[in-house]
N, C-alpha and C. Protein backbone atom coordinates (compact mmCIF):
# COMPACT_ATOMS: atom_id res chain seq x y z
N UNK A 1 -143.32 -75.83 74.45
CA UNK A 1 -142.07 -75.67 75.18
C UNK A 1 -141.22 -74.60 74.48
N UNK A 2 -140.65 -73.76 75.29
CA UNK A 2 -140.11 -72.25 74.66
C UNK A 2 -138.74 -73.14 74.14
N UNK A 3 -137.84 -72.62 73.05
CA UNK A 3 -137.05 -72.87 72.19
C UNK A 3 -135.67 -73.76 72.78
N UNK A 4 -135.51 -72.34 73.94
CA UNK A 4 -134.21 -72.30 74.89
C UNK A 4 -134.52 -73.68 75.55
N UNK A 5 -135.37 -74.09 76.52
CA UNK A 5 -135.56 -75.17 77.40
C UNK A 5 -135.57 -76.09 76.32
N UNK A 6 -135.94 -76.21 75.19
CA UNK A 6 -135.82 -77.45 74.58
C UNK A 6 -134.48 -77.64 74.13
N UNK A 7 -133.91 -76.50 74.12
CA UNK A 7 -132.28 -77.00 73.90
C UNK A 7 -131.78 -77.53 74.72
N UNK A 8 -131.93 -77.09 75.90
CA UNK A 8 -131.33 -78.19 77.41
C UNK A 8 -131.47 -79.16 76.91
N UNK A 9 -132.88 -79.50 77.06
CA UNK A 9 -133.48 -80.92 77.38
C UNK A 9 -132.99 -81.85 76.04
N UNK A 10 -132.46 -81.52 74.89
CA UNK A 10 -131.70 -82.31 73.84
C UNK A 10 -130.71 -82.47 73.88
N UNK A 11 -129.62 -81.54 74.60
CA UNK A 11 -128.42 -81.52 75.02
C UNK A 11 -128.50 -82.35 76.26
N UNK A 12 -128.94 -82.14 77.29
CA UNK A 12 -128.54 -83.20 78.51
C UNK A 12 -129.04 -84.49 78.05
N UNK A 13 -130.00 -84.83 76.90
CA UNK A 13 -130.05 -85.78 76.69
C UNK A 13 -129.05 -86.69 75.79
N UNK A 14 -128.35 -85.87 75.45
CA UNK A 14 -127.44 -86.11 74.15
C UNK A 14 -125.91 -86.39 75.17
N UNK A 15 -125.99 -85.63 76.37
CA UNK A 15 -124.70 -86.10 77.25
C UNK A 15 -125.29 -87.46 77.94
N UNK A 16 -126.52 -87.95 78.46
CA UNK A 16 -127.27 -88.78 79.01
C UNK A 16 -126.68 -89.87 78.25
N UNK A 17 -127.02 -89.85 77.59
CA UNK A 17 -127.42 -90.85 75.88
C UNK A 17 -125.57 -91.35 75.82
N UNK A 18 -124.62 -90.37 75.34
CA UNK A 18 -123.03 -90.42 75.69
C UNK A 18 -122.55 -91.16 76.41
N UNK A 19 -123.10 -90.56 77.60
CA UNK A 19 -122.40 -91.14 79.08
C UNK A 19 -122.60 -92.97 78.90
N UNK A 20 -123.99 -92.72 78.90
CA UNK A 20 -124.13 -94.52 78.89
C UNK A 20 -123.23 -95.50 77.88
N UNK A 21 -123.55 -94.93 76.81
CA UNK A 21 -122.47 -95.55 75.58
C UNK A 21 -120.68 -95.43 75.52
N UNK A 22 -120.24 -94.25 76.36
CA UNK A 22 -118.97 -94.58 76.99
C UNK A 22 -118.81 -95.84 78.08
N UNK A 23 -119.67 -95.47 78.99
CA UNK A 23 -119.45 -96.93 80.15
C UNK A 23 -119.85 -97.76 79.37
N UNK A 24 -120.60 -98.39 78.79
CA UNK A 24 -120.48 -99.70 78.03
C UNK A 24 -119.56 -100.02 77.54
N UNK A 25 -119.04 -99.31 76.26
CA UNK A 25 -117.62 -99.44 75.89
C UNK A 25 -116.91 -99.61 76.90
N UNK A 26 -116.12 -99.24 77.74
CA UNK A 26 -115.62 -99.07 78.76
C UNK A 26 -115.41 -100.83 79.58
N UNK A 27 -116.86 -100.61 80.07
CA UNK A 27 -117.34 -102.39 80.53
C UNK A 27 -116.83 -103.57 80.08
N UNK A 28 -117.48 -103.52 78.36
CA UNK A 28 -116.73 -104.47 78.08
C UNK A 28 -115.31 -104.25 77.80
N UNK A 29 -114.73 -103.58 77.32
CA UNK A 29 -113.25 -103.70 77.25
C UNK A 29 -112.37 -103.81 78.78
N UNK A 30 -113.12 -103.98 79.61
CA UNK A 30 -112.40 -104.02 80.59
C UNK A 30 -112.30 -105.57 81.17
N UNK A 31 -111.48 -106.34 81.57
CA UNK A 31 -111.48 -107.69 81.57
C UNK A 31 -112.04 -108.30 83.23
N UNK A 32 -112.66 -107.07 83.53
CA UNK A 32 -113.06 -107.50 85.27
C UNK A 32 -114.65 -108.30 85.16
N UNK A 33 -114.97 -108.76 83.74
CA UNK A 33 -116.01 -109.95 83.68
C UNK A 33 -115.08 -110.75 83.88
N UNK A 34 -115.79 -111.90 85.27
CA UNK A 34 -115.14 -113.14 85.67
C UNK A 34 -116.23 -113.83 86.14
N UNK A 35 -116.15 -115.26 86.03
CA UNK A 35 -117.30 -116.86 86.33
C UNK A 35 -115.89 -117.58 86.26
N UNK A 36 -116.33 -117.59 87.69
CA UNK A 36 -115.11 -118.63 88.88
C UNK A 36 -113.82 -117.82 88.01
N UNK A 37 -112.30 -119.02 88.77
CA UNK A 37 -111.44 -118.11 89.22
C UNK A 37 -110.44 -117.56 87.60
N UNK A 38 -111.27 -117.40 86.10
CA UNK A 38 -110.57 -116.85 85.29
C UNK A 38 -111.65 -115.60 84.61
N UNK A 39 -110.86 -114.61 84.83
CA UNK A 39 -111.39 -113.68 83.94
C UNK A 39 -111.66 -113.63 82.46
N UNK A 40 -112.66 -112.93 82.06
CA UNK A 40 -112.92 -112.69 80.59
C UNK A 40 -113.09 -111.55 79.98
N UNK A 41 -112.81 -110.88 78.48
CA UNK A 41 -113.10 -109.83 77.96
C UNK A 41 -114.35 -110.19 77.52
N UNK A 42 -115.11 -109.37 77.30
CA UNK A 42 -116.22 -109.55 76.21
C UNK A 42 -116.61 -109.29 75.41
N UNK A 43 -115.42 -108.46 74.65
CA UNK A 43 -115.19 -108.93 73.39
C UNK A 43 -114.30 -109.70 72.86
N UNK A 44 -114.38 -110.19 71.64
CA UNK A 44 -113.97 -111.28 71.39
C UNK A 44 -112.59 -111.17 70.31
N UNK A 45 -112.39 -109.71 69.95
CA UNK A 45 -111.58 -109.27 69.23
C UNK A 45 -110.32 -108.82 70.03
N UNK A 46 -110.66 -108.60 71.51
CA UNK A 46 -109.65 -108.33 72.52
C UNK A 46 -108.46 -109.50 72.68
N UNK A 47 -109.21 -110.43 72.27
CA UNK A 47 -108.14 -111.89 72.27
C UNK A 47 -106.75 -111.41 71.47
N UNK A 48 -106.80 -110.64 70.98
CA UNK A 48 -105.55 -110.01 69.81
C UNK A 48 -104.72 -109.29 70.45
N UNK A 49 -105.59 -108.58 71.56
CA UNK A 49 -104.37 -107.49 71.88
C UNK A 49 -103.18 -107.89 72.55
N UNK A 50 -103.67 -108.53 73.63
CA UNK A 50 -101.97 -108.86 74.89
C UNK A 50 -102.52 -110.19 75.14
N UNK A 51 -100.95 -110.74 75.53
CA UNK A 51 -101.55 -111.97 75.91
C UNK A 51 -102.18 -112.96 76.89
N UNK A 52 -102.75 -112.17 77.97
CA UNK A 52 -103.94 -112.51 79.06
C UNK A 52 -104.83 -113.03 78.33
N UNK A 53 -105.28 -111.54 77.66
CA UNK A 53 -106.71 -112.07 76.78
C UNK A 53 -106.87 -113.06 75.97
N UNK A 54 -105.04 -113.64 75.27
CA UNK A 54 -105.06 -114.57 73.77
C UNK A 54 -105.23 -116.14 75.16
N UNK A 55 -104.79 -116.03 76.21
CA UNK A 55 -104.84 -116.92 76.78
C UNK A 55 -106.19 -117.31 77.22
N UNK A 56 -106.79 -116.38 77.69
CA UNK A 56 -108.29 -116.17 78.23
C UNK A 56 -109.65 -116.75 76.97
N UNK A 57 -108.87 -116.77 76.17
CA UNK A 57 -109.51 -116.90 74.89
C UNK A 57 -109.33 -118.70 74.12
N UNK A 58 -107.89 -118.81 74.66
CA UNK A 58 -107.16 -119.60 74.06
C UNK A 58 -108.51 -120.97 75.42
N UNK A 59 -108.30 -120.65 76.05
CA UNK A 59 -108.87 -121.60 77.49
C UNK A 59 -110.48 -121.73 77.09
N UNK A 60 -111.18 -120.35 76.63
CA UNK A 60 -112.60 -120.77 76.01
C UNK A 60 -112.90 -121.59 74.85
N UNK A 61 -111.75 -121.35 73.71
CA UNK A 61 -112.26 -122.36 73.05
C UNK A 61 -111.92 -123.68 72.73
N UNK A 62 -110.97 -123.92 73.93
CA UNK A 62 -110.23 -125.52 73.81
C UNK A 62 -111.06 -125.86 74.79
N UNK A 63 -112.04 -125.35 76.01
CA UNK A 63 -112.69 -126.11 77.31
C UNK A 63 -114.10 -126.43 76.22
N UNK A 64 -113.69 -127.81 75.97
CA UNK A 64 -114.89 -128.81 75.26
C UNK A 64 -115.91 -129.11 76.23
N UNK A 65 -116.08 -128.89 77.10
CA UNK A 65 -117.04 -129.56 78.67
C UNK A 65 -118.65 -128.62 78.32
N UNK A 66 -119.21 -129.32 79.10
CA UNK A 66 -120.50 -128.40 79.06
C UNK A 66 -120.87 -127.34 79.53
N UNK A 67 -119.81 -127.60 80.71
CA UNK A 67 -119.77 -125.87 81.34
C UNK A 67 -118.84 -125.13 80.36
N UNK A 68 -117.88 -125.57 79.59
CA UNK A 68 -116.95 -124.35 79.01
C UNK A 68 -117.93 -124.29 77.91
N UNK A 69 -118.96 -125.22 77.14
CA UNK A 69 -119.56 -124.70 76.03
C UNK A 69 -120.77 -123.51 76.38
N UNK A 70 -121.02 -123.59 77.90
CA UNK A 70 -122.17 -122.81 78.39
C UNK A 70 -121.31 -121.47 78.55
N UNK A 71 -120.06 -121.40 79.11
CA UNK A 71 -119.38 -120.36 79.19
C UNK A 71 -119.39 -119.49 77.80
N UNK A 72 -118.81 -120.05 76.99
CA UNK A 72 -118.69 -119.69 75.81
C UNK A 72 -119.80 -119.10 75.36
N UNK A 73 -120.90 -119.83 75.39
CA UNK A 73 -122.45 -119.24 74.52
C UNK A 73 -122.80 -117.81 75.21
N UNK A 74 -122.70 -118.23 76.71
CA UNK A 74 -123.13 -116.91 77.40
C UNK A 74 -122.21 -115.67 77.08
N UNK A 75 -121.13 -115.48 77.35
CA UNK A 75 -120.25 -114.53 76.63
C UNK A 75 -120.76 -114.06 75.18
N UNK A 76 -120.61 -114.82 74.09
CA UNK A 76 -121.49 -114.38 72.82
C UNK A 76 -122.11 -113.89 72.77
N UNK A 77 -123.70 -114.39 74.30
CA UNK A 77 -124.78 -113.76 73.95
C UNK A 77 -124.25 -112.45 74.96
N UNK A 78 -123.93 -112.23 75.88
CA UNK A 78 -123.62 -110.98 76.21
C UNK A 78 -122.70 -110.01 75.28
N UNK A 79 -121.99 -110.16 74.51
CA UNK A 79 -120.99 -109.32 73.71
C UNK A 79 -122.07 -108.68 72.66
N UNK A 80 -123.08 -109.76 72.14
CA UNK A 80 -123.80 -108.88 70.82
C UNK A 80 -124.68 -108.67 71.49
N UNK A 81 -125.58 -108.41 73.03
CA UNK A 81 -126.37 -107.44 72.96
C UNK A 81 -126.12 -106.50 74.00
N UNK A 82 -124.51 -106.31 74.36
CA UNK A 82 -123.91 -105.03 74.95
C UNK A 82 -123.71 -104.42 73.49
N UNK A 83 -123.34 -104.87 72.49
CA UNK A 83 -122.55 -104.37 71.74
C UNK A 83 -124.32 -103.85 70.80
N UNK A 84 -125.18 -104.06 70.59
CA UNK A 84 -126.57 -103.96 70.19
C UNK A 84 -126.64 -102.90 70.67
N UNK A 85 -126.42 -102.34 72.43
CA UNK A 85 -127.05 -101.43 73.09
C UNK A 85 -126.00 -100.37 72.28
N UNK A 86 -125.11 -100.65 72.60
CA UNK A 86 -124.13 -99.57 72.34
C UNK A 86 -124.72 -98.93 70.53
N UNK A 87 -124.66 -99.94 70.07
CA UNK A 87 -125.37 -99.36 68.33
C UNK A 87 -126.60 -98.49 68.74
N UNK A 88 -127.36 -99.02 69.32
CA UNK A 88 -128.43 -98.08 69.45
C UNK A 88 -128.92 -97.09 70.57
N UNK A 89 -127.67 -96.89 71.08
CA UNK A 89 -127.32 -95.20 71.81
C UNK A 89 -126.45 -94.57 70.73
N UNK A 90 -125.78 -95.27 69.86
CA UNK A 90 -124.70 -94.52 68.64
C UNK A 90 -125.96 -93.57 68.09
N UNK A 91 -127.16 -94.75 67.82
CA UNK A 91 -127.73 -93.80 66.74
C UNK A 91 -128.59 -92.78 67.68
N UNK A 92 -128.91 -92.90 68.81
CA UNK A 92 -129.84 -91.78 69.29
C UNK A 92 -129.28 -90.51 69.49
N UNK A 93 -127.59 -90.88 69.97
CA UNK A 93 -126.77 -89.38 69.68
C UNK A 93 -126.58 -88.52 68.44
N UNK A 94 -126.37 -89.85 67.46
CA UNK A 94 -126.56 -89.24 65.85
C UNK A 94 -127.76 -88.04 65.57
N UNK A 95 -128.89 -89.21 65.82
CA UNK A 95 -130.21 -87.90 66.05
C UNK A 95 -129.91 -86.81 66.31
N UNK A 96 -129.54 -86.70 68.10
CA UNK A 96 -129.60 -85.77 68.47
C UNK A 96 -128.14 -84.46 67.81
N UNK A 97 -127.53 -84.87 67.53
CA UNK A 97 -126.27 -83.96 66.70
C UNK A 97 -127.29 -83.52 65.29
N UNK A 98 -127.48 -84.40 64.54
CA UNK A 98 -128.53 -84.14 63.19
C UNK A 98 -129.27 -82.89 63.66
N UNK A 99 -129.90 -83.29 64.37
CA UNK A 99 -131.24 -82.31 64.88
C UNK A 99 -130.92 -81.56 65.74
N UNK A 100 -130.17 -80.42 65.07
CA UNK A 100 -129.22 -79.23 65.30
C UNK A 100 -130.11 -77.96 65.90
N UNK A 101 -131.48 -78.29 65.28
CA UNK A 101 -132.12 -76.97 65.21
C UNK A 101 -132.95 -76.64 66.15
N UNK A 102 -133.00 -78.20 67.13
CA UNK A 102 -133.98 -78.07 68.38
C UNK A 102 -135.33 -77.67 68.19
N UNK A 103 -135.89 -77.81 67.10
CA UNK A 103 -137.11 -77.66 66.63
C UNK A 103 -137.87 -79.36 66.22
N UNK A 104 -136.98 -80.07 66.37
CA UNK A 104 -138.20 -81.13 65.84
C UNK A 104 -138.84 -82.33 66.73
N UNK A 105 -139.66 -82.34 67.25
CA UNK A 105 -140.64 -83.11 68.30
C UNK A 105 -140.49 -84.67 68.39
N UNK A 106 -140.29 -85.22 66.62
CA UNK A 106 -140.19 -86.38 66.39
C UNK A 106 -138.38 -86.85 66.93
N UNK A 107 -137.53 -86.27 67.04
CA UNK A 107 -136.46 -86.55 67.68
C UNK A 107 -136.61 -87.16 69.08
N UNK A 108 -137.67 -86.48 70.06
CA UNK A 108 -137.30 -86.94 71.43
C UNK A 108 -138.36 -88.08 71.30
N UNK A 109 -139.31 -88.69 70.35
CA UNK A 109 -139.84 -89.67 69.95
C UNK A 109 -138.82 -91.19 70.01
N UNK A 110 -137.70 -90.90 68.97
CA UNK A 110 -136.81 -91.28 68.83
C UNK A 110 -135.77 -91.73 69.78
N UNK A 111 -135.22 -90.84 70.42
CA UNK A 111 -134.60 -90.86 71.75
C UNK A 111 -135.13 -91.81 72.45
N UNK A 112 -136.38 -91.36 72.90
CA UNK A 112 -136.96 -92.43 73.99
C UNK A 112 -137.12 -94.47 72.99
N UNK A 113 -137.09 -93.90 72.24
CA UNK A 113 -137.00 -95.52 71.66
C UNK A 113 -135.68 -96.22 71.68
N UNK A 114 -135.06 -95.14 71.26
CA UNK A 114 -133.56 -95.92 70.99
C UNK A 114 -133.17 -96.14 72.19
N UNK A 115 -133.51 -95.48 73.21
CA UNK A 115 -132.58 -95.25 74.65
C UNK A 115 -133.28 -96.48 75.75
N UNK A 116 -134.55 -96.73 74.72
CA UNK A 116 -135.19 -98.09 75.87
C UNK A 116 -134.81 -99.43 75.30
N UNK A 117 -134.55 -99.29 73.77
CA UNK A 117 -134.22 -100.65 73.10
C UNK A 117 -131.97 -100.90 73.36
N UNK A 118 -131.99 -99.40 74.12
CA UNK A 118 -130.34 -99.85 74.26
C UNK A 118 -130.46 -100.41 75.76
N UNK A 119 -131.13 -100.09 76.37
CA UNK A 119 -131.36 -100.29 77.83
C UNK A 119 -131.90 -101.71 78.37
N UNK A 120 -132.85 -101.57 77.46
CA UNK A 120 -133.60 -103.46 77.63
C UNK A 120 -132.87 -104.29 77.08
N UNK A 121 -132.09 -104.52 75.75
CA UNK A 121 -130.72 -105.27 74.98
C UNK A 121 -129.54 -105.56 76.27
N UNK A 122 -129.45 -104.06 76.58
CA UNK A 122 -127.59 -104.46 77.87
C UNK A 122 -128.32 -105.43 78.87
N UNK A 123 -129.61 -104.95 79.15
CA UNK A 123 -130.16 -105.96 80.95
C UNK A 123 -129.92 -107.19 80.31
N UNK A 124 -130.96 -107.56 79.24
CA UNK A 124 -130.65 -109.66 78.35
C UNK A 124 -129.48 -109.62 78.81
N UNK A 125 -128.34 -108.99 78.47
CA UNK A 125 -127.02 -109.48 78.17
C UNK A 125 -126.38 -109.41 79.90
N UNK A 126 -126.50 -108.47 80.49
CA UNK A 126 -126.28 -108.80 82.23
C UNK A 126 -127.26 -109.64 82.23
N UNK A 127 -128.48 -110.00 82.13
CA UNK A 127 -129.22 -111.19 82.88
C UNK A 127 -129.11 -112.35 82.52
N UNK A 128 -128.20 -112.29 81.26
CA UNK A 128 -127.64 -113.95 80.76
C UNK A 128 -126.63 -114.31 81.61
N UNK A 129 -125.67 -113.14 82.03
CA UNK A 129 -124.42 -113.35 82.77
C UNK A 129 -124.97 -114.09 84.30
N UNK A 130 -125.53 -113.46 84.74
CA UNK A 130 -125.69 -113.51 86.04
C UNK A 130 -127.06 -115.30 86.61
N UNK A 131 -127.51 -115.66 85.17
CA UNK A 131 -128.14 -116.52 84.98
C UNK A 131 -127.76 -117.66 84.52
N UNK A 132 -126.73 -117.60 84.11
CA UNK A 132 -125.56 -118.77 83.90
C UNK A 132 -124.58 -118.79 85.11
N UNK A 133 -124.18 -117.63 85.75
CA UNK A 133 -123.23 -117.81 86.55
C UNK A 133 -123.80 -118.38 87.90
N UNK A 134 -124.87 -117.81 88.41
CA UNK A 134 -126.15 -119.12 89.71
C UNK A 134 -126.03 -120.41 89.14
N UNK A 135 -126.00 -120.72 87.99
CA UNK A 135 -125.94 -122.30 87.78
C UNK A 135 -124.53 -122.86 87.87
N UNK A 136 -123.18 -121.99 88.00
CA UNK A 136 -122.02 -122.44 88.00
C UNK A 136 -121.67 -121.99 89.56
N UNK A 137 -122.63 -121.36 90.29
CA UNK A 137 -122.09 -121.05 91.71
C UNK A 137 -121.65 -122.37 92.81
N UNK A 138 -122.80 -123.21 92.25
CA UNK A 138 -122.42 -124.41 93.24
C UNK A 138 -120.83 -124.87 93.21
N UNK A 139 -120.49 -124.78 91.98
CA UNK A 139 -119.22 -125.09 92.22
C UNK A 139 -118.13 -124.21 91.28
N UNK A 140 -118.31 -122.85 91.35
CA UNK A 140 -117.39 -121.61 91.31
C UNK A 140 -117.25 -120.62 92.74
N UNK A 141 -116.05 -120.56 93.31
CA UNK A 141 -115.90 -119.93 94.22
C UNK A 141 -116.53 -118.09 94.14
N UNK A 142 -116.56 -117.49 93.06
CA UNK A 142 -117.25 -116.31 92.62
C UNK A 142 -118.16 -116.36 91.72
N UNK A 143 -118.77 -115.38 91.29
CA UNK A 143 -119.80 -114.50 90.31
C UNK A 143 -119.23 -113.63 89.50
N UNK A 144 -119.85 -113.17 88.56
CA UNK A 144 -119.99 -112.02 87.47
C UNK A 144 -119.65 -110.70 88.95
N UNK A 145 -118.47 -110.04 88.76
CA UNK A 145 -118.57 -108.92 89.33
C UNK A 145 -117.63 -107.52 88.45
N UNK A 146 -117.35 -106.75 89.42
CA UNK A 146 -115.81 -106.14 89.05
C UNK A 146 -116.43 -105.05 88.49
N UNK A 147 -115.86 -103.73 88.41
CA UNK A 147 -116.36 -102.56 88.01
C UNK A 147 -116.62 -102.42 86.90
N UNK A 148 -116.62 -103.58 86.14
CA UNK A 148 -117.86 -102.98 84.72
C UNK A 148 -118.51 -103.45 84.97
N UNK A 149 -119.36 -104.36 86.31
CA UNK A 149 -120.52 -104.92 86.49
C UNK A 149 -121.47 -103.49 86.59
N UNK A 150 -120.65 -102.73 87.56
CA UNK A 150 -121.24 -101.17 87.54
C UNK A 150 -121.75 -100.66 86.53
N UNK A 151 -120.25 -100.38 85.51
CA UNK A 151 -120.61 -99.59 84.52
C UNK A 151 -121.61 -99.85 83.87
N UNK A 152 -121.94 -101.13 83.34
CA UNK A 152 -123.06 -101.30 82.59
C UNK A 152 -123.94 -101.27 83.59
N UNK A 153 -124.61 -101.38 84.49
CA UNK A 153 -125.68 -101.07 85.70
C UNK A 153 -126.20 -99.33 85.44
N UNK A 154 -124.90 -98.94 85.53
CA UNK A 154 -125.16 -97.41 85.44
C UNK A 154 -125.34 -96.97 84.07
N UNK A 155 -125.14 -97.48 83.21
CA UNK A 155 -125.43 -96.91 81.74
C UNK A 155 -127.05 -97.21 81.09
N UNK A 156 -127.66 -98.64 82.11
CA UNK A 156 -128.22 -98.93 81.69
C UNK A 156 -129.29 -97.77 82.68
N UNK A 157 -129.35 -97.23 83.58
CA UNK A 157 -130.13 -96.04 84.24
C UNK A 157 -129.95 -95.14 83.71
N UNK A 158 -128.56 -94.81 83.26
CA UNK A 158 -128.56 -93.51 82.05
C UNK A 158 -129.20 -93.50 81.01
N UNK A 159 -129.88 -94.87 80.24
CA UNK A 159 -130.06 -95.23 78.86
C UNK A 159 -131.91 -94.94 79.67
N UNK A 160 -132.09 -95.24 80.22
CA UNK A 160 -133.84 -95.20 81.03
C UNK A 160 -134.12 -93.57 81.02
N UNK A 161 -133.13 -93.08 82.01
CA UNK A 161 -133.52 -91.74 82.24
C UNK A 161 -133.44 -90.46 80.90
N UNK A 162 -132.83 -91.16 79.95
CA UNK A 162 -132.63 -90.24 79.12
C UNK A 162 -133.93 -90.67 78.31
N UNK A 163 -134.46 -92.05 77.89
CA UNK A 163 -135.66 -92.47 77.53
C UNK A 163 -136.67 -91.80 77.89
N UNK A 164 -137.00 -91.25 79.13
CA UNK A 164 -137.78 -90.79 79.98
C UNK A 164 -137.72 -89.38 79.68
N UNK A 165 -136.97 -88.75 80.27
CA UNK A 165 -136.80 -87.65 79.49
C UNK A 165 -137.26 -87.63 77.98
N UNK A 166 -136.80 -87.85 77.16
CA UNK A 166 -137.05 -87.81 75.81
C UNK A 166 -138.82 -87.93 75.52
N UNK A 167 -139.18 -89.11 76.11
CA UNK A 167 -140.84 -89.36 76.16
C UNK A 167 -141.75 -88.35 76.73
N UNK A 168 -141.08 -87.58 77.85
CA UNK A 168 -142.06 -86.58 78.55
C UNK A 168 -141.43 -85.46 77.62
N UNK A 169 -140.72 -84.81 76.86
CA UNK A 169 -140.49 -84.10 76.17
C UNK A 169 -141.81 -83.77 74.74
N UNK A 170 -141.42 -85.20 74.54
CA UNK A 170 -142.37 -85.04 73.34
C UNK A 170 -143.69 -85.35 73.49
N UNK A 171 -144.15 -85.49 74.85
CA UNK A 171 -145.93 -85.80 75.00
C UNK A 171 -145.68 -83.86 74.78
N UNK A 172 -144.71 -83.61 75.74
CA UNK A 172 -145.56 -81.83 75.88
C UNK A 172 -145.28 -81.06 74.48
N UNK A 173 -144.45 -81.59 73.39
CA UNK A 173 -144.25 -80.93 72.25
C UNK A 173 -145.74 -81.10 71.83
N UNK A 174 -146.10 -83.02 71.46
CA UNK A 174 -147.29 -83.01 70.89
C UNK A 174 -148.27 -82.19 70.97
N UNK A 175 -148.70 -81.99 72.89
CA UNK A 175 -149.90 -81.12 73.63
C UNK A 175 -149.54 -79.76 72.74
N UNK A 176 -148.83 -79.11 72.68
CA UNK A 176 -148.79 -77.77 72.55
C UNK A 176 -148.81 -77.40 70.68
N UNK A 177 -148.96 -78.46 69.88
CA UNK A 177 -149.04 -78.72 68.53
C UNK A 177 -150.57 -78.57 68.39
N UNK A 178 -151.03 -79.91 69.19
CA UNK A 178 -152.95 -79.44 69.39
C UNK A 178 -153.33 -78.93 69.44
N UNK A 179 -152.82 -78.09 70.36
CA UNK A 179 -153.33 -76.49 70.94
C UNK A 179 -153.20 -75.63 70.08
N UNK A 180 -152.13 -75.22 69.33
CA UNK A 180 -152.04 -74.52 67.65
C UNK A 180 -153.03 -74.75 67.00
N UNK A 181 -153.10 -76.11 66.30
CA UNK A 181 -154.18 -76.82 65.68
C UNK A 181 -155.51 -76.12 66.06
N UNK A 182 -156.12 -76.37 66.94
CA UNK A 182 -157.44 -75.79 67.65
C UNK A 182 -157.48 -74.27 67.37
N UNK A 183 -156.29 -73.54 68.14
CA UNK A 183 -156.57 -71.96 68.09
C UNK A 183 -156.14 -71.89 66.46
């Protein structure tokens, strides 16, 4: 692959890779996660800022019931593996900033790993949400929705396609290494 095209293809991957890890951030700090009629942040440090959230917070950990302890767990497990994905798009951008010189093959190796282990981490954490919340539908008037249901939806196609990218990058670096090798 000539020098120039591999600079694209590290750069759009490096905005790819961005994009997703802004909307996550984004997602969770936004309090439009809701199971039935009270909203939640998902993070758990947001409880500090204003007092919706200290209330929102204040209501999860005084509801002793089995549904507020199921509430509770599920949130947890969604916060550390949105917050997982997000670490490991941090580091695939790192890479790609490091690896300034657009010369090294083992980067889009990389990429495609980090960008599938941030991608498969956020789905667990939407498919916990949405798998606890069918068991509270019978008797919650709503679901998990609200525009960070999006955002993370869409970050998690950004976190694929940039994977993808990255993987077909470096089969054709490898091929054309062989081909040296040989001639």
């Amino acid at each position: 692959m000539k020098h120039g095209r591999r600079c694209v293809v590290q750069t759009l991957s490096i905005i790819l890779t961005s994009s997703a890890v802004l909307l996550l951030v984004f997602a969770m700090v936004s309090p439009h996660w809701h199971v039935g009629k009270r909203w939640f942040s998902a993070l758990g440090f947001f409880c500090f800022v204003n007092k919706e959230h200290r209330e929102v917070c204040r209501y999860m950990n005084e509801d002793l019931s089995n549904e507020g302890r199921l509430r509770s767990g599920l949130f947890n497990i969604f916060q550390g593996m949105e917050m997982s994905a997000i670490l490991f798009g941090i580091i695939s951008v790192v890479c790609g900033i490091v690896f300034t010189t657009c010369v090294r093959p083992t980067y889009f190796f990389m990429l495609s790993v980090f960008n599938l282990l941030a991608a498969v981490t956020s789905c667990v954490g939407i498919g916990t949400v949405f798998y606890f919340a069918g068991r509270w539908h019978h008797h919650d008037s709503s679901s998990p929705g609200g525009i960070s249901f999006w955002m993370a939806i869409t970050a998690d196609v950004l976190f694929v396609f940039g994977a993808a990218l990255g993987l077909a990058t470096y089969k054709v670096e490898v091929k054309e290494k062989d081909k040296e090798v040989f001639q």
